[in-house]
C-alpha atoms as a PDB file:
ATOM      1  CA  UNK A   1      30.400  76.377 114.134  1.00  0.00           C
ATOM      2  CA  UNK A   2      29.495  78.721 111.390  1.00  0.00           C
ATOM      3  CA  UNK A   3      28.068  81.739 113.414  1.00  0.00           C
ATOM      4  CA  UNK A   4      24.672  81.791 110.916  1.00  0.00           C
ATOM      5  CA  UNK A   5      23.992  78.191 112.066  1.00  0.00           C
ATOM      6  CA  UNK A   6      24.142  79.021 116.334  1.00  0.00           C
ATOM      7  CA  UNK A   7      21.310  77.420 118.118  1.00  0.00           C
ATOM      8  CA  UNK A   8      20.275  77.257 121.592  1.00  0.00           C
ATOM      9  CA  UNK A   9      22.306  74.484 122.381  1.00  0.00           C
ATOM     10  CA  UNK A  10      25.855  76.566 121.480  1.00  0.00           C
ATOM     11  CA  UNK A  11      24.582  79.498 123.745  1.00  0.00           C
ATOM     12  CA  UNK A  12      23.875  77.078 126.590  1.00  0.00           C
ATOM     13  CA  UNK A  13      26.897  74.977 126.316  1.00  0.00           C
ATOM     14  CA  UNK A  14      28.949  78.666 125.924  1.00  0.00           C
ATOM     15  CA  UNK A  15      27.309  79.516 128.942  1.00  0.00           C
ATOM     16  CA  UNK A  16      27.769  76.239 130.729  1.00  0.00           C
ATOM     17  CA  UNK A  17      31.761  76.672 130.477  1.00  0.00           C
ATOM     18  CA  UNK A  18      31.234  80.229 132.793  1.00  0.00           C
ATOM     19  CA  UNK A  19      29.168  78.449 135.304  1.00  0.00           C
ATOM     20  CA  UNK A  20      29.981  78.712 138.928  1.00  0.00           C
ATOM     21  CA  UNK A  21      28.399  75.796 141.225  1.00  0.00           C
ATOM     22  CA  UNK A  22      28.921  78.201 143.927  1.00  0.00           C
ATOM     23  CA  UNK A  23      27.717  80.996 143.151  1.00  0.00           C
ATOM     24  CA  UNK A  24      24.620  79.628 141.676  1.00  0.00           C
ATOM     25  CA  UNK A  25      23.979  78.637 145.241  1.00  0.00           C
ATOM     26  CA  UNK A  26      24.838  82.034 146.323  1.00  0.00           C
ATOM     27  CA  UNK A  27      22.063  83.056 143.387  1.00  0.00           C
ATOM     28  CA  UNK A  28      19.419  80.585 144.258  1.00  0.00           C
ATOM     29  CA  UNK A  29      19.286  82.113 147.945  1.00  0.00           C
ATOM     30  CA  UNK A  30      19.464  85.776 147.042  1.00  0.00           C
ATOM     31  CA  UNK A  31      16.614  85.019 144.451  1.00  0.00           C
ATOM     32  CA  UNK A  32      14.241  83.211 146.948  1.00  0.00           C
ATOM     33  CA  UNK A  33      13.781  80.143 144.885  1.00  0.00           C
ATOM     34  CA  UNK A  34      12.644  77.796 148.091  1.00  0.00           C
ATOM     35  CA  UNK A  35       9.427  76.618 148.463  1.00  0.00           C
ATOM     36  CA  UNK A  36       6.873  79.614 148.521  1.00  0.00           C
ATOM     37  CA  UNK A  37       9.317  82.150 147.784  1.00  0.00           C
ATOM     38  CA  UNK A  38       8.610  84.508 144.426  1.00  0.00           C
ATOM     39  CA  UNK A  39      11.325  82.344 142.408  1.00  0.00           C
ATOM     40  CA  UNK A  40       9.832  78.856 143.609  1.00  0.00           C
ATOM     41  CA  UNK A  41      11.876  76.186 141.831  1.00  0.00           C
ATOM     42  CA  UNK A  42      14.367  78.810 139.554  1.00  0.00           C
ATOM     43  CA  UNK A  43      17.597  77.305 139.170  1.00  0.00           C
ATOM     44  CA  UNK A  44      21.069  78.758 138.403  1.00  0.00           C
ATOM     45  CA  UNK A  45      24.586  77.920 136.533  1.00  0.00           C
ATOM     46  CA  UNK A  46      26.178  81.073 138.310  1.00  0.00           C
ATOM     47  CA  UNK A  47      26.892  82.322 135.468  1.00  0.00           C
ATOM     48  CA  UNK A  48      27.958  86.583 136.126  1.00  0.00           C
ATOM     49  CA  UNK A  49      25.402  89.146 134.260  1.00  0.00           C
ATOM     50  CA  UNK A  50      28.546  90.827 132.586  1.00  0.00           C
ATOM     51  CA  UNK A  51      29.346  87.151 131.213  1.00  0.00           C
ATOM     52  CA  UNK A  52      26.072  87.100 129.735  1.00  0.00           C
ATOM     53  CA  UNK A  53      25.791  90.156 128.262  1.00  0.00           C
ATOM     54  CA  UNK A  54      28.964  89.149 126.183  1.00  0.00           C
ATOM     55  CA  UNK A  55      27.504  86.238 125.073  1.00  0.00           C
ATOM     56  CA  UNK A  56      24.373  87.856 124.084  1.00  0.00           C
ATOM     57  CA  UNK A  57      26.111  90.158 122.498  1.00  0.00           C
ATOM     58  CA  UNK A  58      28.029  88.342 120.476  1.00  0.00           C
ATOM     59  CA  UNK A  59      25.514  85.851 119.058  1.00  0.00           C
ATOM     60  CA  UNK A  60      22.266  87.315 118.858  1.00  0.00           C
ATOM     61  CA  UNK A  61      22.446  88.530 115.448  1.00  0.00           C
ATOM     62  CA  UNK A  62      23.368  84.753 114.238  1.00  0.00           C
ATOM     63  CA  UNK A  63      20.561  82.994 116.628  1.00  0.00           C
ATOM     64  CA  UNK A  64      16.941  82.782 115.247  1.00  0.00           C
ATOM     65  CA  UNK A  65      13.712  83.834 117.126  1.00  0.00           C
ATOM     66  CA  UNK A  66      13.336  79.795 117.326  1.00  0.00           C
ATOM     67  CA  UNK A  67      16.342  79.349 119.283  1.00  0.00           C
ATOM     68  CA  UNK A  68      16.648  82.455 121.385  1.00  0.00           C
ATOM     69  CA  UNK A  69      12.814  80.728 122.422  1.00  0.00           C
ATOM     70  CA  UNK A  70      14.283  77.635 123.360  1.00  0.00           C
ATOM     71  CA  UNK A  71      16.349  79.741 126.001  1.00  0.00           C
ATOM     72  CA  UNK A  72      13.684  82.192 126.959  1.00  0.00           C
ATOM     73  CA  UNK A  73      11.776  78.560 128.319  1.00  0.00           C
ATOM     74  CA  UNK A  74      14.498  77.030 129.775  1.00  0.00           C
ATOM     75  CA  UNK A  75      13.749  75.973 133.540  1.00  0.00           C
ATOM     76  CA  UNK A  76      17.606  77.858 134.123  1.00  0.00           C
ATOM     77  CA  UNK A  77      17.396  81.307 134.869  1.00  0.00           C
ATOM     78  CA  UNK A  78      20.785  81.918 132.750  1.00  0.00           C
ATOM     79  CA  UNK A  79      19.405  80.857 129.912  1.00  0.00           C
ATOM     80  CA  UNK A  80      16.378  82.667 130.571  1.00  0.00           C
ATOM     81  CA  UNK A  81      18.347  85.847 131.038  1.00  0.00           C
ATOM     82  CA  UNK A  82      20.735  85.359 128.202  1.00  0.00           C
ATOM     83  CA  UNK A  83      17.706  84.794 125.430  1.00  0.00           C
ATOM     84  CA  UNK A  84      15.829  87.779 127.138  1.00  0.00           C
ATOM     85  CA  UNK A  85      19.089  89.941 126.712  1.00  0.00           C
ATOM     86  CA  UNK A  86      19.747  88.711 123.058  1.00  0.00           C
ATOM     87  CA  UNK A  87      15.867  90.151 122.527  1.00  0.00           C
ATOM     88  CA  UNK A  88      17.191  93.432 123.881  1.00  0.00           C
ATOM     89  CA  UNK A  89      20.025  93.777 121.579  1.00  0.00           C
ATOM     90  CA  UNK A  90      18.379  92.456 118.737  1.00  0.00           C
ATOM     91  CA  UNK A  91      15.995  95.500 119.734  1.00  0.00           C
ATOM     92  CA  UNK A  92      18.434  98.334 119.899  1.00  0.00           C
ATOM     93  CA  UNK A  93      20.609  97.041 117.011  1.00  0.00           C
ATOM     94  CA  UNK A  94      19.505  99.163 113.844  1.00  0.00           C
ATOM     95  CA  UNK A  95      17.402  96.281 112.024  1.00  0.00           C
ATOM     96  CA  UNK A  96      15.517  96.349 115.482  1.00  0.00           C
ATOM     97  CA  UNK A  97      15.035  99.778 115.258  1.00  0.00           C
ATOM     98  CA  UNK A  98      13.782 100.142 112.359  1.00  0.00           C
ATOM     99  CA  UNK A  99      11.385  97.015 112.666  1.00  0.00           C
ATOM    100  CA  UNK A 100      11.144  96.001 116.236  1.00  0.00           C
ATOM    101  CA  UNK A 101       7.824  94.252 116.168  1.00  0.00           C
ATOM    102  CA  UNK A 102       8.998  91.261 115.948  1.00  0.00           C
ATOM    103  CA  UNK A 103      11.032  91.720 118.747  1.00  0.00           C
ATOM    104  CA  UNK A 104       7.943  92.878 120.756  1.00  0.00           C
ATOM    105  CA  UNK A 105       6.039  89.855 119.562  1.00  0.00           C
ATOM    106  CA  UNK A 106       8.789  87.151 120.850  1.00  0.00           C
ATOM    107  CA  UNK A 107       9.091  88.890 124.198  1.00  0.00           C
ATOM    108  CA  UNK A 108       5.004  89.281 124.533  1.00  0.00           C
ATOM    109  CA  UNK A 109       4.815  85.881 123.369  1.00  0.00           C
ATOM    110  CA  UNK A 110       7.164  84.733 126.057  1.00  0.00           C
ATOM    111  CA  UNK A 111       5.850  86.874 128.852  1.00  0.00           C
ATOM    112  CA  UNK A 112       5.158  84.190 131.500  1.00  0.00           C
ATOM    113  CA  UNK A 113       8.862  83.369 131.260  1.00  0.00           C
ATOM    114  CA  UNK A 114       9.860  86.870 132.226  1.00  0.00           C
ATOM    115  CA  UNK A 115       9.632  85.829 136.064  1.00  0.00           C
ATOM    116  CA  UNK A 116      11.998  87.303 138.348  1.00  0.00           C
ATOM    117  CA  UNK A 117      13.032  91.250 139.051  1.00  0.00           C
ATOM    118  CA  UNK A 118      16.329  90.985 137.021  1.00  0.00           C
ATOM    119  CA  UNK A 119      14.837  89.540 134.135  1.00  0.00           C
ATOM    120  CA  UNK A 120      12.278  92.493 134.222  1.00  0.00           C
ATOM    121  CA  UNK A 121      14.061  94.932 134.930  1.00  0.00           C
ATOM    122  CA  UNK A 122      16.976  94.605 132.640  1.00  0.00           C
ATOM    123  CA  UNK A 123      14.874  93.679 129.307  1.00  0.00           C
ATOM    124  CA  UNK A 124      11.171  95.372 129.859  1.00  0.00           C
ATOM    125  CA  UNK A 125      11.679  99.605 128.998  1.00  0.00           C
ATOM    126  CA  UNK A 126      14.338  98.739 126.108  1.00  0.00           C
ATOM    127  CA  UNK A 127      11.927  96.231 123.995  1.00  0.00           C
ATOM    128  CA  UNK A 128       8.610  97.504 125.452  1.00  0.00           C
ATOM    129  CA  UNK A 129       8.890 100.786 126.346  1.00  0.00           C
ATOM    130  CA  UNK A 130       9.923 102.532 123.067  1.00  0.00           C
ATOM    131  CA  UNK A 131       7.093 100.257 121.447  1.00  0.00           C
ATOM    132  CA  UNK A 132       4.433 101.738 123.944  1.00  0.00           C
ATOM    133  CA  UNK A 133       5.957 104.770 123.597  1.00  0.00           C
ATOM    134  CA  UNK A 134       3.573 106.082 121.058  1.00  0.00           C
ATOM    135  CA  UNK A 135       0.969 103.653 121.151  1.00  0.00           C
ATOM    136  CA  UNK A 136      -1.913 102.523 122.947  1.00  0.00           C
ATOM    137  CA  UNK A 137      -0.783 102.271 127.026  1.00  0.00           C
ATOM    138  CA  UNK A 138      -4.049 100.122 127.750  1.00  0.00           C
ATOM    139  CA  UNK A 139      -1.626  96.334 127.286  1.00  0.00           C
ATOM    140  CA  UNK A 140       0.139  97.712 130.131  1.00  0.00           C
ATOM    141  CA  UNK A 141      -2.709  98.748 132.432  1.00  0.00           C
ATOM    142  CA  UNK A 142      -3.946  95.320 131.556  1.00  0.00           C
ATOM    143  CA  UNK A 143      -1.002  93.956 132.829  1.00  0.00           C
ATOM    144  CA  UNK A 144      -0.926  96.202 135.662  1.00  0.00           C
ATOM    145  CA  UNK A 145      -4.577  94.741 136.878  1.00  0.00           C
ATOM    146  CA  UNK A 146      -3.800  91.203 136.317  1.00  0.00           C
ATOM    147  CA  UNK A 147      -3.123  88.765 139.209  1.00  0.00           C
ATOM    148  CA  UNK A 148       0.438  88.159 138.096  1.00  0.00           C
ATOM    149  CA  UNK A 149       3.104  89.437 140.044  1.00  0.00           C
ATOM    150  CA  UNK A 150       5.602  89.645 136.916  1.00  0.00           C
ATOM    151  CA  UNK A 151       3.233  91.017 134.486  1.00  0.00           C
ATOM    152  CA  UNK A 152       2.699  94.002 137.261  1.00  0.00           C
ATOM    153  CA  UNK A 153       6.062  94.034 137.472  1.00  0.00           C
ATOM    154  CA  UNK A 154       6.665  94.434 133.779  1.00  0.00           C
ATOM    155  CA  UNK A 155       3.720  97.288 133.970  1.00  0.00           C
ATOM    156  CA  UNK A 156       5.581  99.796 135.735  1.00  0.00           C
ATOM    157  CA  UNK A 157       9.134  99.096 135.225  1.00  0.00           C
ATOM    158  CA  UNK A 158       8.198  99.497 131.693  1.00  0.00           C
ATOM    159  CA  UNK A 159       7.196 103.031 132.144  1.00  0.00           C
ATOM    160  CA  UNK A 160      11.068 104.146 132.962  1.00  0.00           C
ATOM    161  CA  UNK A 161      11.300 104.449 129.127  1.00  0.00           C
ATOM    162  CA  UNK A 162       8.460 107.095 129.133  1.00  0.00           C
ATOM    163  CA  UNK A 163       9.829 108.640 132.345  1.00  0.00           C
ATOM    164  CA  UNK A 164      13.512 109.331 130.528  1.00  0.00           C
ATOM    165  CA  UNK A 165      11.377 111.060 127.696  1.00  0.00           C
ATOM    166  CA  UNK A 166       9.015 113.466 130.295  1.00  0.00           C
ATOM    167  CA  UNK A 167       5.986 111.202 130.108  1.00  0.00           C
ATOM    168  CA  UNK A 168       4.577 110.782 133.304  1.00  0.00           C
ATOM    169  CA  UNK A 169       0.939 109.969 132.749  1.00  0.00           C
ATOM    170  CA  UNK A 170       1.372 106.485 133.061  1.00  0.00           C
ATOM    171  CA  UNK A 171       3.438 105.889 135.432  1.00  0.00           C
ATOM    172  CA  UNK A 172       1.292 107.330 137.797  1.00  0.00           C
ATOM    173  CA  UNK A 173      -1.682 105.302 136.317  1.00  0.00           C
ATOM    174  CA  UNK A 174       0.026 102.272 137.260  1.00  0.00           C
ATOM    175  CA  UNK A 175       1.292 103.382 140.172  1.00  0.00           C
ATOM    176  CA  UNK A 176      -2.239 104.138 141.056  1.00  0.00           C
ATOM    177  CA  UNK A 177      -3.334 100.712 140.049  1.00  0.00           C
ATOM    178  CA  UNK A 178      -0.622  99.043 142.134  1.00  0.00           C
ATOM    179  CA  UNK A 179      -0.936 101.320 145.332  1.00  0.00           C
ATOM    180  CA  UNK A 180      -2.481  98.782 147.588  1.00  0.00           C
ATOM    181  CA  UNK A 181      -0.313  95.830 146.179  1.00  0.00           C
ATOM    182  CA  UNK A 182       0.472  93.946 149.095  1.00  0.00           C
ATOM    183  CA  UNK A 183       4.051  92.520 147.192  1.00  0.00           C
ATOM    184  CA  UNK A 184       6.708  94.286 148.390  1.00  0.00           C
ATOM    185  CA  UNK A 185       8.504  93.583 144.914  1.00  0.00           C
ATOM    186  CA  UNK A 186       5.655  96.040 143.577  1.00  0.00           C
ATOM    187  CA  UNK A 187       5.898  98.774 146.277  1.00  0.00           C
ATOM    188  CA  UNK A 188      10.285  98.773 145.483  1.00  0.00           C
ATOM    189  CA  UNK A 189       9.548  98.808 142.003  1.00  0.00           C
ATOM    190  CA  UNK A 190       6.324 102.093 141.890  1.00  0.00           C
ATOM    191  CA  UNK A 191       8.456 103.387 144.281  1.00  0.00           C
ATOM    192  CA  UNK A 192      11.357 103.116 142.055  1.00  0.00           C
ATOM    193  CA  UNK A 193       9.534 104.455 139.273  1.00  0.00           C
ATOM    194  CA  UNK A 194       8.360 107.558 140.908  1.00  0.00           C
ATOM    195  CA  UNK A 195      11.573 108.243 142.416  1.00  0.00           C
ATOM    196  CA  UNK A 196      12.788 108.290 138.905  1.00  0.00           C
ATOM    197  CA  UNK A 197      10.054 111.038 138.133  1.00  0.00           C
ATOM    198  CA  UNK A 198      11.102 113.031 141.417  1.00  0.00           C
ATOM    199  CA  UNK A 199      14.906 112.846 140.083  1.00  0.00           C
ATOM    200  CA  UNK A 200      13.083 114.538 136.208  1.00  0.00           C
ATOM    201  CA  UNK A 201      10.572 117.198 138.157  1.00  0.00           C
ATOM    202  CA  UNK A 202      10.525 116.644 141.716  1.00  0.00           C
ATOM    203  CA  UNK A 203       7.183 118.912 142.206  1.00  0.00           C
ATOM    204  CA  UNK A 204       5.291 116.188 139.620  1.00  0.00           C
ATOM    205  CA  UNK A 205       6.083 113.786 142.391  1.00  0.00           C
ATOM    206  CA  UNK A 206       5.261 115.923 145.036  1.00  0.00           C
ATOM    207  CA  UNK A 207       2.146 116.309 143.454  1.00  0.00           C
ATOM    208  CA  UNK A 208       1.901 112.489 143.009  1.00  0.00           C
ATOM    209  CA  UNK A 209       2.425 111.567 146.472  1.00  0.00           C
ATOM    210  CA  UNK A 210       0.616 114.616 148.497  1.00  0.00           C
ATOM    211  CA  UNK A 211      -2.683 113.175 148.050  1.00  0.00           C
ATOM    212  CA  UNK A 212      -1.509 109.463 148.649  1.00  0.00           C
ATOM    213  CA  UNK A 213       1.228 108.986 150.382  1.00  0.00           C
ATOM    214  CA  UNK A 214      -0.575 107.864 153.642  1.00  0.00           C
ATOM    215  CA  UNK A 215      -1.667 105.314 151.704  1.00  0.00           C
ATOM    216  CA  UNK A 216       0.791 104.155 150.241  1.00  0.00           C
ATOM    217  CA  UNK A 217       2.936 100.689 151.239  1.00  0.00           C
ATOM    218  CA  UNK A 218       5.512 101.911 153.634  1.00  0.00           C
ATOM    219  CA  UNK A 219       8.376 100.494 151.292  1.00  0.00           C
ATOM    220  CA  UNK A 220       7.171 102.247 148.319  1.00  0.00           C
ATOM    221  CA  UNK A 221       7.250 105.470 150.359  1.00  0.00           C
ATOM    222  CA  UNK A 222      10.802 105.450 151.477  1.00  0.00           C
ATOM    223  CA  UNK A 223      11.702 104.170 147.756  1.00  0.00           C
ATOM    224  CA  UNK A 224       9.476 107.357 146.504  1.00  0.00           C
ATOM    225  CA  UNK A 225      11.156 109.857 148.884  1.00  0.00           C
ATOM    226  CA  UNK A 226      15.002 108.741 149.088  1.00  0.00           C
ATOM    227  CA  UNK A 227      16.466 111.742 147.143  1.00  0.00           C
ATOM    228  CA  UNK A 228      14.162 114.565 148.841  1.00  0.00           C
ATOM    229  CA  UNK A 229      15.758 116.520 151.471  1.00  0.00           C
ATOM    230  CA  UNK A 230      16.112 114.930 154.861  1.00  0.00           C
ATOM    231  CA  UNK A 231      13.476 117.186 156.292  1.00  0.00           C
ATOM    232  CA  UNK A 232      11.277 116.846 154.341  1.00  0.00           C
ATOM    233  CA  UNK A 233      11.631 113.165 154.016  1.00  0.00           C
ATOM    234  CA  UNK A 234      11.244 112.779 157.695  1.00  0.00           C
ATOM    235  CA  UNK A 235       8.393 114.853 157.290  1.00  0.00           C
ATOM    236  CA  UNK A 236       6.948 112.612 154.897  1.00  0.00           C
ATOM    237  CA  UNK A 237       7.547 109.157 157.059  1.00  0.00           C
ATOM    238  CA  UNK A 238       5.928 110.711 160.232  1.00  0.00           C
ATOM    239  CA  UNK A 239       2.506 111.808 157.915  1.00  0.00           C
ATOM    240  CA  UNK A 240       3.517 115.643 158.693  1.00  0.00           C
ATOM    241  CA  UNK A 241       3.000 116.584 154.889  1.00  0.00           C
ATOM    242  CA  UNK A 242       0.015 118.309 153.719  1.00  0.00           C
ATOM    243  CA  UNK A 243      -0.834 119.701 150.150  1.00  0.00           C
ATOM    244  CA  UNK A 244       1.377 122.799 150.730  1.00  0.00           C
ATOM    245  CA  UNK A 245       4.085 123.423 150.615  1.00  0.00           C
ATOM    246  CA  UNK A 246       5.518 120.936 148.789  1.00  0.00           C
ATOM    247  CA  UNK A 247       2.573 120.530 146.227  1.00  0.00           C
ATOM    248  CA  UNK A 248      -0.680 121.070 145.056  1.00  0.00           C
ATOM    249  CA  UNK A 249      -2.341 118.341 146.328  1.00  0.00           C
ATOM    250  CA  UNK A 250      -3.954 117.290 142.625  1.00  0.00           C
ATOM    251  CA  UNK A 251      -4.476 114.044 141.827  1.00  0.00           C
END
């Protein structure tokens, strides 16, 4: 097939010659796709991330937004993932640099489809972060306050792009937003994210958590706190940590 003319059908049967029947029952377990789990009905062709990522790689510049769609909606996660990661290329390559709207657009478009942690985390802060980046942050509170588990997701994972340039600001909004979040998918990933600040300037954390951090979900804690030093991390988990003098105590 002429490379200009690929379609969703050539990514899915490339991908269908990597699948693995077992591991995609490994995958479906480790995903929690049973019946009331977060991944409810996701299914799997076992197909390894670095497998994808070659595919993706090679054959996003010949596959149109139409196609790439097609996989984005597909009930199979590795389709799903492969589309997702063709939008993240297609973002970073130089024509999506210089014009990455559309790019933001498909993936916006396609939101709902974003649904489990690795599809988040992989795609969200390299197609949405450096749009955000000097625009409006208010789409992400938004998504931050809906009832969506994914969209909230996508809220503060996005942020990691602002957090590798020194922005902070929202982070913490979100972080805010999310504090009470009674997913612990949402206290891993704010407590991910302001980890990540700690690891930039450890006191704007500090400063962060002071205030909070008795508050806070217990798993979003320990993720906040896991590079401090042990005694003051212990300090932290038994509620021993006051304003000073560690921080300021500001909001």
């Amino acid at each position: 097939m002429d490379y200009e003319q690929v379609d969703a059908k050539f990514i899915m049967d490339k991908l269908q010659e990597k699948a693995d029947p077992a591991k995609a029952v490994q995958l479906q377990r480790f995903f929690k796709t049973g019946p009331g789990d977060y991944g409810e009905g996701d299914t799997f062709l076992g197909v390894g991330i670095p497998d994808q990522r070659v595919i993706a790689r090679l054959y996003f510049r010949f596959c149109p937004f139409d196609q790439i769609s097609i996989l984005i909606q597909s009930p199979v996660h590795d389709h799903r993932m492969t589309g997702l990661l063709m939008l993240v290329y297609g973002a970073e390559s130089r024509k999506g640099r210089s014009d990455p709207e559309p790019y933001v657009n498909v993936y916006l478009d396609h939101i709902d489809y974003v649904n489990n942690w690795d599809l988040v985390d992989v795609t969200c802060p390299k197609i949405l972060g450096p749009w955000y980046l000097t625009r409006s942050r208010e789409p992400l509170l938004e998504l931050a306050r809906s009832d969506n588990l994914w969209h909230q997701r996508i809220s503060i994972i996005t942020t990691l792009f602002f957090i590798r340039e020194l922005d902070f600001t929202t982070t913490f909004e979100i972080a805010d937003l999310l504090l009470n979040h009674p997913h612990d998918l949402i206290h891993k990933a704010a407590g991910w994210m302001l980890r990540e600040v700690g690891n930039r300037d450890p006191q704007a954390e500090r400063d962060f958590l002071d205030p909070r951090y008795k508050r806070m979900p217990r798993t979003m804690l320990r993720y906040a706190i896991e590079k401090f030093p042990e005694e003051e991390r212990l300090a932290y988990l038994r509620g021993e940590i006051s304003a000073a003098p560690y921080g300021n105590g500001q909001p």
